[in-house]
N, C-alpha and C. Protein backbone atom coordinates (compact mmCIF):
# COMPACT_ATOMS: atom_id res chain seq x y z
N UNK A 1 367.06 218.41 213.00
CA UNK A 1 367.19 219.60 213.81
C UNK A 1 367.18 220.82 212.91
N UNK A 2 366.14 221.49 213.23
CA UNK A 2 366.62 222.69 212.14
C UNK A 2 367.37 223.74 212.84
N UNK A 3 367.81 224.82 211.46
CA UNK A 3 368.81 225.96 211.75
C UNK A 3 368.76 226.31 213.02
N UNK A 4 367.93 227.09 213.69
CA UNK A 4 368.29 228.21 214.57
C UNK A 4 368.32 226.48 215.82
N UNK A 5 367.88 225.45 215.66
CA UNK A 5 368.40 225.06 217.13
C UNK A 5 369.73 224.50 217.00
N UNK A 6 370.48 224.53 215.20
CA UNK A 6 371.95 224.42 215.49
C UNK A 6 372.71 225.46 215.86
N UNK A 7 372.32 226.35 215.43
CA UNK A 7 372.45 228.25 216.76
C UNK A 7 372.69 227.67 217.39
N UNK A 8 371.48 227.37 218.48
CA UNK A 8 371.66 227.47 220.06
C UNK A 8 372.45 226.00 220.34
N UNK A 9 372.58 225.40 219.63
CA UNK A 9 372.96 224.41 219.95
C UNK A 9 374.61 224.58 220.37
N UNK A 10 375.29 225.31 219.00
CA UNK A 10 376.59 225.83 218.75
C UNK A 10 376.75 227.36 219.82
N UNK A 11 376.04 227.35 220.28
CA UNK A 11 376.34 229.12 221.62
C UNK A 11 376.27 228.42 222.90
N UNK A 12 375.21 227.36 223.05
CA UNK A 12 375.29 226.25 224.46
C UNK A 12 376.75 225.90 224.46
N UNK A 13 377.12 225.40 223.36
CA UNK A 13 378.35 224.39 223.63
C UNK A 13 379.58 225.13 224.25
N UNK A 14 379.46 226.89 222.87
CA UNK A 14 380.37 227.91 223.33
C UNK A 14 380.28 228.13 224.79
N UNK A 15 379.22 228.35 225.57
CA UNK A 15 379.33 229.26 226.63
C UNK A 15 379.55 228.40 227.72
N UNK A 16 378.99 226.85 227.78
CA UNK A 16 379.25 226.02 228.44
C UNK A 16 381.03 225.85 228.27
N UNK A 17 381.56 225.79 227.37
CA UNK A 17 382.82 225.62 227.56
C UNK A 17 383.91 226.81 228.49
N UNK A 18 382.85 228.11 228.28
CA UNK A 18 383.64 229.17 228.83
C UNK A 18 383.32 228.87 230.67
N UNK A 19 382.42 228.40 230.42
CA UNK A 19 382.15 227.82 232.13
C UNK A 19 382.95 226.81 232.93
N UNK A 20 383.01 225.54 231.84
CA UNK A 20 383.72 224.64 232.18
C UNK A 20 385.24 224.98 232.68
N UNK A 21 385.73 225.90 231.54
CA UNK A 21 387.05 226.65 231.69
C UNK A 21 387.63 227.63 233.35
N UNK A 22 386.58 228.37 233.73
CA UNK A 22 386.46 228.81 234.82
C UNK A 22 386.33 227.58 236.11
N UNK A 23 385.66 226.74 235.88
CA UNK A 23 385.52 225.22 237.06
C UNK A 23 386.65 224.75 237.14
N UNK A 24 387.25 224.59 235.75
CA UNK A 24 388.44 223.69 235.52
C UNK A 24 389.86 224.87 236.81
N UNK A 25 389.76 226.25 236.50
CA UNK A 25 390.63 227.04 236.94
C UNK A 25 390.37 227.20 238.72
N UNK A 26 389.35 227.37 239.25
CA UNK A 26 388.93 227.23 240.63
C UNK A 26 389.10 225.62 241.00
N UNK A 27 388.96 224.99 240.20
CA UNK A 27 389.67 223.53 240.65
C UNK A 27 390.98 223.51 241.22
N UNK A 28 391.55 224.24 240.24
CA UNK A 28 393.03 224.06 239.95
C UNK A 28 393.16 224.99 241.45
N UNK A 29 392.43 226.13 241.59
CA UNK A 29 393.13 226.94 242.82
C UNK A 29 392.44 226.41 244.61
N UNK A 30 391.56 225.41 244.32
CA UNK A 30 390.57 225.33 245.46
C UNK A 30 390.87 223.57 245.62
N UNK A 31 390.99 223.20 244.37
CA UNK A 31 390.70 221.76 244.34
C UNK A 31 388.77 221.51 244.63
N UNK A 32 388.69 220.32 244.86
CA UNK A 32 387.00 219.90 244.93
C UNK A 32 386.77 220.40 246.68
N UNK A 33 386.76 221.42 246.77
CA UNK A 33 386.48 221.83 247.80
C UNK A 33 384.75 221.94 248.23
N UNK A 34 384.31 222.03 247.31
CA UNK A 34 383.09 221.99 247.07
C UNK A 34 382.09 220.59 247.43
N UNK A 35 383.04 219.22 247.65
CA UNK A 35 382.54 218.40 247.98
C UNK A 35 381.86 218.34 249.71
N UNK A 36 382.31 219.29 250.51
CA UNK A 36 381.94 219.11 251.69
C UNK A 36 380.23 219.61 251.59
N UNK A 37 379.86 220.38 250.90
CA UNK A 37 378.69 221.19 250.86
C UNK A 37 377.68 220.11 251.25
N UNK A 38 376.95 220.44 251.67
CA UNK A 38 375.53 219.71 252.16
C UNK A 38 374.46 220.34 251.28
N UNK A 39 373.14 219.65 250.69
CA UNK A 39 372.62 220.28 249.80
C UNK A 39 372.22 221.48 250.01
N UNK A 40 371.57 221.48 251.59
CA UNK A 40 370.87 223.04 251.61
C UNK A 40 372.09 223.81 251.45
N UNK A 41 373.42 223.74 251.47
CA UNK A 41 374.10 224.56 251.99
C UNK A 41 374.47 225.43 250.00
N UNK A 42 374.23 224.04 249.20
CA UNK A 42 374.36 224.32 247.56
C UNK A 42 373.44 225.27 247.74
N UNK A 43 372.30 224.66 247.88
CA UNK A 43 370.89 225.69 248.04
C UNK A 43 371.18 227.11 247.99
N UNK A 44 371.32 227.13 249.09
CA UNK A 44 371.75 228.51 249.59
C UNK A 44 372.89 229.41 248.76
N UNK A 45 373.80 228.66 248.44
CA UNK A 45 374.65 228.97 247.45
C UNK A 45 374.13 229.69 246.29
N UNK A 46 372.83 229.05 245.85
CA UNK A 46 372.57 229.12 244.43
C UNK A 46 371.78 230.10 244.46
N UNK A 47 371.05 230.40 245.57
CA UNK A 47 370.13 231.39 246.06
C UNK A 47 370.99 232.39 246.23
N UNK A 48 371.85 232.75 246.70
CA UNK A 48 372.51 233.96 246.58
C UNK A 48 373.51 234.77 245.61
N UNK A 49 373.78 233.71 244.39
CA UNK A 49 374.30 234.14 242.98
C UNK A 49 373.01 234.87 242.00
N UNK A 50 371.86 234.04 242.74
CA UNK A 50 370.71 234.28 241.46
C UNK A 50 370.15 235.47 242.12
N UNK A 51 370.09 236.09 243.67
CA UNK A 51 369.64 237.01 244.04
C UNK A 51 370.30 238.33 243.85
N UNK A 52 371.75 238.16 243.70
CA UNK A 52 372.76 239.06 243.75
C UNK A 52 372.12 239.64 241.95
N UNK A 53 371.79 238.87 241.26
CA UNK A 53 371.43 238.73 239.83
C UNK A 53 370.35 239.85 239.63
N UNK A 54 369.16 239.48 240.40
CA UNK A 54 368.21 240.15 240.70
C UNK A 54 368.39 241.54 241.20
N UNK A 55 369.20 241.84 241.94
CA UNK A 55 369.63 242.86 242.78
C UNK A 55 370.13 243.73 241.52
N UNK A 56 371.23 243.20 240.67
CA UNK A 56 371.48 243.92 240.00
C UNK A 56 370.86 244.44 239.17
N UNK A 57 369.70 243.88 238.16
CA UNK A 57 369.17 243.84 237.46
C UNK A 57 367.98 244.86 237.95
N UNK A 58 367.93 245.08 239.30
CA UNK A 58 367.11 245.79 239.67
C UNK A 58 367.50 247.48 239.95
N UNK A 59 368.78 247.37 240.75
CA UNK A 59 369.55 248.25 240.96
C UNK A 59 370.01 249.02 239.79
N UNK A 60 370.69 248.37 239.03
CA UNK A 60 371.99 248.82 238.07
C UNK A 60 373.14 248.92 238.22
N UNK A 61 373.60 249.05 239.88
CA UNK A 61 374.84 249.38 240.51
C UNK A 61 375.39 247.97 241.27
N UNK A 62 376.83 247.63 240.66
CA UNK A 62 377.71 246.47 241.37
C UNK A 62 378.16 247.36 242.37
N UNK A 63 378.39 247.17 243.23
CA UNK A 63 379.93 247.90 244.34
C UNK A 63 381.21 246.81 244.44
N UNK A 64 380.87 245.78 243.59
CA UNK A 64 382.04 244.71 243.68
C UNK A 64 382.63 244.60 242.47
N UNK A 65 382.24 245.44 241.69
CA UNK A 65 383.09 245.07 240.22
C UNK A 65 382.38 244.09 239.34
N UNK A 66 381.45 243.06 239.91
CA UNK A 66 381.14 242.07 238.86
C UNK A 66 379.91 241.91 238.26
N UNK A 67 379.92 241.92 236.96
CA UNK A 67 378.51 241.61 236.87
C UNK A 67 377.45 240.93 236.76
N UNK A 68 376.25 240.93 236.03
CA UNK A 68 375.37 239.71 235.68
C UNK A 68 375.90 238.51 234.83
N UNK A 69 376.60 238.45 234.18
CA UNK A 69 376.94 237.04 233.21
C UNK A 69 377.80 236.50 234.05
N UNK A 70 378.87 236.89 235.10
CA UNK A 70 379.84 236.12 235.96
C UNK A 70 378.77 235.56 236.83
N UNK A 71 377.80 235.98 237.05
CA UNK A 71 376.82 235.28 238.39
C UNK A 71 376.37 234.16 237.23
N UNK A 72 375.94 234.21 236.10
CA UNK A 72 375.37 233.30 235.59
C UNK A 72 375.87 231.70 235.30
N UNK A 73 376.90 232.56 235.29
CA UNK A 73 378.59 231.35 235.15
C UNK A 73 378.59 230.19 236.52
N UNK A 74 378.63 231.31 237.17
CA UNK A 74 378.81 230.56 238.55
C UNK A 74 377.15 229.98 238.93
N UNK A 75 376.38 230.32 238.30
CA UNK A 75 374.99 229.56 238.81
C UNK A 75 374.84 228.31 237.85
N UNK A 76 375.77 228.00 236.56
CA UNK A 76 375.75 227.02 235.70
C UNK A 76 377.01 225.84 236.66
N UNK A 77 377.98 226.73 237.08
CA UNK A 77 378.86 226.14 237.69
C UNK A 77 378.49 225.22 239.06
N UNK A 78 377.68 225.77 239.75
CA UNK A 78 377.42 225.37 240.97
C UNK A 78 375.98 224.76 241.00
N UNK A 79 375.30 224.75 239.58
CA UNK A 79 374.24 223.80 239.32
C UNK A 79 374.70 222.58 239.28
N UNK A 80 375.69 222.48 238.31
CA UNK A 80 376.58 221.27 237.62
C UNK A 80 377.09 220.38 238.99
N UNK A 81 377.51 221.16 240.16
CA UNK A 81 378.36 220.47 241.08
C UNK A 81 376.73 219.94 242.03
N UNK A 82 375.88 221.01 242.21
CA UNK A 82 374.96 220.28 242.76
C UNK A 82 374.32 219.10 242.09
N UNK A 83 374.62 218.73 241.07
CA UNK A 83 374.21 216.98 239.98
C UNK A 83 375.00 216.19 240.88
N UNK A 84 376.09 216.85 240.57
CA UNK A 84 377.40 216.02 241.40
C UNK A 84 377.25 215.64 242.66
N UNK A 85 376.72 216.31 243.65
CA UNK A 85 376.43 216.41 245.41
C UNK A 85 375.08 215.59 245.00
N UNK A 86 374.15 215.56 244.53
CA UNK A 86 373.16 215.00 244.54
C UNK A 86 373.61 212.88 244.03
N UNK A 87 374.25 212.78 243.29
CA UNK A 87 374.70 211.57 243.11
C UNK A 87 375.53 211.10 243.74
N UNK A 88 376.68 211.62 244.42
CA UNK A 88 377.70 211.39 245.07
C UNK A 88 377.24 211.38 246.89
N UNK A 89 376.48 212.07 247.03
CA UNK A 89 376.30 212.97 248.23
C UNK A 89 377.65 213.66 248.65
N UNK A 90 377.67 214.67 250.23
CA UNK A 90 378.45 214.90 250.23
C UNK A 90 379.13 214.49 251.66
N UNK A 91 380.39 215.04 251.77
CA UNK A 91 381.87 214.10 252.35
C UNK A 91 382.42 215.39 253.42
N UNK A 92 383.20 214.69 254.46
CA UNK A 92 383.73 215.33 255.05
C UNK A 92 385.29 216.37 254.62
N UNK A 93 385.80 215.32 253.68
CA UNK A 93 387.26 215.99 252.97
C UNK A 93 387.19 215.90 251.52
N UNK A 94 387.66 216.81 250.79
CA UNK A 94 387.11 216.82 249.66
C UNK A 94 388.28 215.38 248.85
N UNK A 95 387.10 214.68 248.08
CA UNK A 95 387.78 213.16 247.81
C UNK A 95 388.04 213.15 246.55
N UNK A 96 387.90 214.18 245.47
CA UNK A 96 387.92 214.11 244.17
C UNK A 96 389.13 214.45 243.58
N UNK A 97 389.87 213.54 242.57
CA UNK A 97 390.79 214.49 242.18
C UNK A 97 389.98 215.58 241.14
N UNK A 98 391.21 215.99 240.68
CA UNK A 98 390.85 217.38 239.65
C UNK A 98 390.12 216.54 238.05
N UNK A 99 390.92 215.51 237.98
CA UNK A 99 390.41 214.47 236.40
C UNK A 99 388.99 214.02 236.78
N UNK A 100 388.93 213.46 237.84
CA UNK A 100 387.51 212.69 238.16
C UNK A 100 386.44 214.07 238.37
N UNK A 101 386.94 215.14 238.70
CA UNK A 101 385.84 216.32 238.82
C UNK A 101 385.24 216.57 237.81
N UNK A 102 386.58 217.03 236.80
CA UNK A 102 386.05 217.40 235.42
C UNK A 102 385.39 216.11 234.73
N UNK A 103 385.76 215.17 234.91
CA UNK A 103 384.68 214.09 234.06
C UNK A 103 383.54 214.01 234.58
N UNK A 104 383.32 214.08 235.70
CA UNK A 104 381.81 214.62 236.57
C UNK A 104 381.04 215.57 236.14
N UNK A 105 381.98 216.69 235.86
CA UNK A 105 381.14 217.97 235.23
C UNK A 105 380.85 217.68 233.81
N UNK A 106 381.68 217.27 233.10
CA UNK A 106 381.40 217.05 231.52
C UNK A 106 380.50 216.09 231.61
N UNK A 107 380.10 215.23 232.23
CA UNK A 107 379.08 214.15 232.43
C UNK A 107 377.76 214.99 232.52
N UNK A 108 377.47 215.39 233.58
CA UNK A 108 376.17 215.98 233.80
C UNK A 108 376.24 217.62 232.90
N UNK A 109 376.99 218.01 232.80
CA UNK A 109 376.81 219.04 231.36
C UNK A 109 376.49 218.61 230.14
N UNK A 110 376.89 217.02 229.67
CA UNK A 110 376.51 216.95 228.99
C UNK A 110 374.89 216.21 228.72
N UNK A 111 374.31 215.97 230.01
CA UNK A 111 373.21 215.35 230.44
C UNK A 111 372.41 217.03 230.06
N UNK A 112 372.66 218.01 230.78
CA UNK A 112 371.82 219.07 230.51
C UNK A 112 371.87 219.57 229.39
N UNK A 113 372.83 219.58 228.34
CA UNK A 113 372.80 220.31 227.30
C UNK A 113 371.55 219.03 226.14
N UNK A 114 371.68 217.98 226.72
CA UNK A 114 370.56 216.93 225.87
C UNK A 114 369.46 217.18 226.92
N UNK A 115 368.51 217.59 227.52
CA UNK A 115 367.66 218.11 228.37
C UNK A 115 366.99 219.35 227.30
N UNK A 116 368.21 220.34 227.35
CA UNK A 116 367.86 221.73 226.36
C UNK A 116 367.27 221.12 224.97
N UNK A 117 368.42 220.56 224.85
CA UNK A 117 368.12 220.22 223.12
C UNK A 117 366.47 219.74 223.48
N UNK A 118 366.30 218.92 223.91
CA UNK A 118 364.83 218.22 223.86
C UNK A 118 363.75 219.51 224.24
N UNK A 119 363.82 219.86 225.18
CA UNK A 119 362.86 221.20 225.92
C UNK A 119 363.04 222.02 224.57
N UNK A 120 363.99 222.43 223.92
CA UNK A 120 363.78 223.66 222.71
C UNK A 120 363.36 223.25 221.89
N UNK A 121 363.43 222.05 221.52
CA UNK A 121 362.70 221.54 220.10
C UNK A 121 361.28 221.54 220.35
N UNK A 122 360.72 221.25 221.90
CA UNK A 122 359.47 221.27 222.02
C UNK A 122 359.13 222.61 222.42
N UNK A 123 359.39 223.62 222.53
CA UNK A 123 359.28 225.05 223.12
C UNK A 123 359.26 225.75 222.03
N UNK A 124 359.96 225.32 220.97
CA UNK A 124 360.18 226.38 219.42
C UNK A 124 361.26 227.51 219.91
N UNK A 125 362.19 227.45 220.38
CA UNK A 125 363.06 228.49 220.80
C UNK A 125 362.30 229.57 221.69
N UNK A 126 361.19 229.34 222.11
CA UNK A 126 360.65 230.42 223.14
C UNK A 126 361.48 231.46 223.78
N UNK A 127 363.12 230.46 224.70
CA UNK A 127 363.42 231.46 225.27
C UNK A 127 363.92 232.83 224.66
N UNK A 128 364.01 232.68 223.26
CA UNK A 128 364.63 233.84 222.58
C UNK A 128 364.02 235.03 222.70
N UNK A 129 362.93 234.84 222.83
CA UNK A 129 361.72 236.18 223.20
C UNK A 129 361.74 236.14 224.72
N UNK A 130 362.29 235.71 225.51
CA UNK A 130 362.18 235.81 226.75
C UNK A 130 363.25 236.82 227.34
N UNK A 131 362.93 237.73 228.00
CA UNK A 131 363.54 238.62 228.78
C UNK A 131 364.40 237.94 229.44
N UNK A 132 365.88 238.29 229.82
CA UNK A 132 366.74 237.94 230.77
C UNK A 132 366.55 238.00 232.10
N UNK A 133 365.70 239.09 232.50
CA UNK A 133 365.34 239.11 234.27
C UNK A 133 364.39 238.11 234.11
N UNK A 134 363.55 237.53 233.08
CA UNK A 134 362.85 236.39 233.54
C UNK A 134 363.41 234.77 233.64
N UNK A 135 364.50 234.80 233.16
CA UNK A 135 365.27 233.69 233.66
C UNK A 135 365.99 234.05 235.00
N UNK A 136 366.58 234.84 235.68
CA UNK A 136 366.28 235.08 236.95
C UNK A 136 365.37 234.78 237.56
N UNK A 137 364.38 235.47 237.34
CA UNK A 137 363.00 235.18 238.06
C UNK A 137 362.66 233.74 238.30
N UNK A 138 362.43 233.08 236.87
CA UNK A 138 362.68 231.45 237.11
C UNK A 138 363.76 230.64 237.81
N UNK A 139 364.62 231.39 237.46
CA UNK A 139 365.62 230.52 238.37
C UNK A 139 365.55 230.96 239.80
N UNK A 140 365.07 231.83 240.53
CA UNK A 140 364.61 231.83 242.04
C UNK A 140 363.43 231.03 242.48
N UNK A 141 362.80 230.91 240.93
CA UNK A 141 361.28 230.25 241.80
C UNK A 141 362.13 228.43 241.85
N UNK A 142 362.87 227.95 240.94
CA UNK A 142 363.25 226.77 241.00
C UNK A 142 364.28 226.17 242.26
N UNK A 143 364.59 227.70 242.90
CA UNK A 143 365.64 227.50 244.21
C UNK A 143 364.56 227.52 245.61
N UNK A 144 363.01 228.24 245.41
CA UNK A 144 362.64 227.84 246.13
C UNK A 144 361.88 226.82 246.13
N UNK A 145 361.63 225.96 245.10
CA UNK A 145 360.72 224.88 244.80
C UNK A 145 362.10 223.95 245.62
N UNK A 146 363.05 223.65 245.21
CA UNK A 146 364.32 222.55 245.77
C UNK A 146 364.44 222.94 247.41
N UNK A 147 364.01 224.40 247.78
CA UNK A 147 364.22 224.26 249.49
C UNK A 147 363.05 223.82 249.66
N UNK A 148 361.63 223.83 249.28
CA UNK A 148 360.94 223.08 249.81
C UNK A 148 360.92 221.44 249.65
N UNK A 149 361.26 220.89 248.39
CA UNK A 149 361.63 219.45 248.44
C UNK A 149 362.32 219.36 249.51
N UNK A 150 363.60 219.78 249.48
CA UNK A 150 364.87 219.43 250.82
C UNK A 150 363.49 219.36 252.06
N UNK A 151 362.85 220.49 252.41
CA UNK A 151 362.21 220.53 253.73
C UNK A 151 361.32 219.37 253.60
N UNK A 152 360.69 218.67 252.82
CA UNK A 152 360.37 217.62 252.57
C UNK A 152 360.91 216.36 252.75
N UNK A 153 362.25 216.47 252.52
CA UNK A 153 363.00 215.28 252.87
C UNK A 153 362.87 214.74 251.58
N UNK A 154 362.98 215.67 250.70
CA UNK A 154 362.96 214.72 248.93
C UNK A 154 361.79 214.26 248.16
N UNK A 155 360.58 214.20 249.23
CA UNK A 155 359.37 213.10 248.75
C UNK A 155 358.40 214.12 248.42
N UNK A 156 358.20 214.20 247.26
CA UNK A 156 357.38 214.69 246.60
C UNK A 156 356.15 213.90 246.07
N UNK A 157 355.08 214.69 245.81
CA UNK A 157 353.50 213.58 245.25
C UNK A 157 353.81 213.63 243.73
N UNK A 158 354.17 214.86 243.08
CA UNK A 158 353.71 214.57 241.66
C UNK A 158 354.79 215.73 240.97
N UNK A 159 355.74 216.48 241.95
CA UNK A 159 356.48 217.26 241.23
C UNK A 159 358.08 216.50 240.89
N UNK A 160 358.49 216.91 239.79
CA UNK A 160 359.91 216.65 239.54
C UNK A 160 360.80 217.21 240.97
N UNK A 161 362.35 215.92 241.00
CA UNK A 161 362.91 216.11 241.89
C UNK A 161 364.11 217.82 242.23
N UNK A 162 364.73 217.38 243.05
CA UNK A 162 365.54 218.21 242.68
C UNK A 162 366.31 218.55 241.56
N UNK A 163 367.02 216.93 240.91
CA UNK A 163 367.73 217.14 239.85
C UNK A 163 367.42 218.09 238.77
N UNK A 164 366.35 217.23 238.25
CA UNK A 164 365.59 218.15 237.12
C UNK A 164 365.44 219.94 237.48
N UNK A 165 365.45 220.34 238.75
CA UNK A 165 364.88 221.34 238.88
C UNK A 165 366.43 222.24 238.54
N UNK A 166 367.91 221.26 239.28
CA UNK A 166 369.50 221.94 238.84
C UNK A 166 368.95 222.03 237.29
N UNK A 167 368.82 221.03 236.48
CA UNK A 167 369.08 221.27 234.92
C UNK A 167 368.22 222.57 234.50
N UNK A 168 367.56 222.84 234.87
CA UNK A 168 366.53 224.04 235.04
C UNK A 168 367.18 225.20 234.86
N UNK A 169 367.67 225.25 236.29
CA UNK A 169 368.57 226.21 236.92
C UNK A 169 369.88 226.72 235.58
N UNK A 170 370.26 225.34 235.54
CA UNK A 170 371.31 225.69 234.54
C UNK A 170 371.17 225.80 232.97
N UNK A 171 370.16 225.60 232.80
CA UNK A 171 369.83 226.33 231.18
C UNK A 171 369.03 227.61 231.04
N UNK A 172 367.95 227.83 232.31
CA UNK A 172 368.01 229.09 232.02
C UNK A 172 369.49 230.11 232.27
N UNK A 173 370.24 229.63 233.10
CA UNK A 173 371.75 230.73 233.28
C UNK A 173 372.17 230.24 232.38
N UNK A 174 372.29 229.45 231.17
CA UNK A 174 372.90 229.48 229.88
C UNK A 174 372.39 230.10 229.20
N UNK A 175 371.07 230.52 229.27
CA UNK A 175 370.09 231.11 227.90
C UNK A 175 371.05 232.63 228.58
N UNK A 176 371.16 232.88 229.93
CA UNK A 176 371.25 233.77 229.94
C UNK A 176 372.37 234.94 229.44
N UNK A 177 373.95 233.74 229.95
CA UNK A 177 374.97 233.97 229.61
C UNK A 177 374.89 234.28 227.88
N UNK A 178 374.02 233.14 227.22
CA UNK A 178 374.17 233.50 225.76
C UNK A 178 373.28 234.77 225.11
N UNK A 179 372.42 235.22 225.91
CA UNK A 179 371.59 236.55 225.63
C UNK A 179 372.25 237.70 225.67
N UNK A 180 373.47 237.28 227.05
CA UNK A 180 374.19 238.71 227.37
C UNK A 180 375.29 239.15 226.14
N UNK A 181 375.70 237.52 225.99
CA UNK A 181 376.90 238.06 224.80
C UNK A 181 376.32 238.03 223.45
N UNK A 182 374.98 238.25 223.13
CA UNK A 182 375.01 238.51 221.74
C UNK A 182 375.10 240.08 221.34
């Protein structure tokens, strides 16, 4: 592995942990509440953190106080749980404790952060030259590629599923989170 992908390697791990930290704390105040979600309903979810993103990025002006890297958080956050809804499906009462959540999330976080590693070694660090509104941008086109699978009923001819398309989702909002704080 050379230098700069032990960089990104060592700012993934950082920023993913600052994420995990925030899941771990809405756990603690919500519990797995999140298990009732139905996918479109993640969908939709994810579509409106990454648009709010856009909005800003377009605008300049929050009226809520928050900005672009908290949306990014929560679009890594609610990628991660859609791995989770996608393997588990989802439930009428939320069935998870708080231990089995977080080993869920550290599971498929750590499934995406070996995803990155592989995609950057073959990319040459591309995203580093990549603009931050264009990981937005990508990450809307990957929320509408997953509502059309869903409208599909899953069955696709030759494109990757949904899953792949969350890990997507959630490394570009890591490239992003780590662009904002350098």
């Amino acid at each position: 592995m050379s230098q700069v992908s032990d960089i990104t390697e060592k700012q993934f791990r950082s920023a993913l942990q600052e994420c995990r930290t925030i899941f771990e704390k809405k756990l603690y105040d919500y519990g797995a509440s999140w298990r009732i979600l139905r996918p479109s309903s993640l969908t939709d979810q994810l579509y409106i953190k990454a648009q709010r993103i856009r909005s800003l990025e377009e605008t300049g002006v929050s009226l809520v106080g928050e900005g672009i890297r908290p949306e990014f958080i929560a679009l890594v956050n609610y990628g991660i749980v859609g791995l989770i809804q996608l393997a588990k499906g989802y439930c009428d009462h939320p069935d998870l404790t708080a231990e089995e959540a977080l080993a869920l999330y550290d599971e498929y976080a750590n499934d995406t952060l070996s995803l990155m590693l592989r995609k950057n070694h073959d990319y040459g660090e591309a995203w580093r030259g990549m603009r931050v509104s264009s990981y937005t941008d990508f990450i809307l086109t990957k929320l509408h590629r997953i509502k059309e699978i869903e409208d599909l009923g899953g069955k696709t001819l030759v494109s990757e599923g949904i899953d792949s398309n969350y890990m997507d989702i959630i490394n570009y909002a890591m490239f992003g989170i780590i662009k904002l704080s350098e």
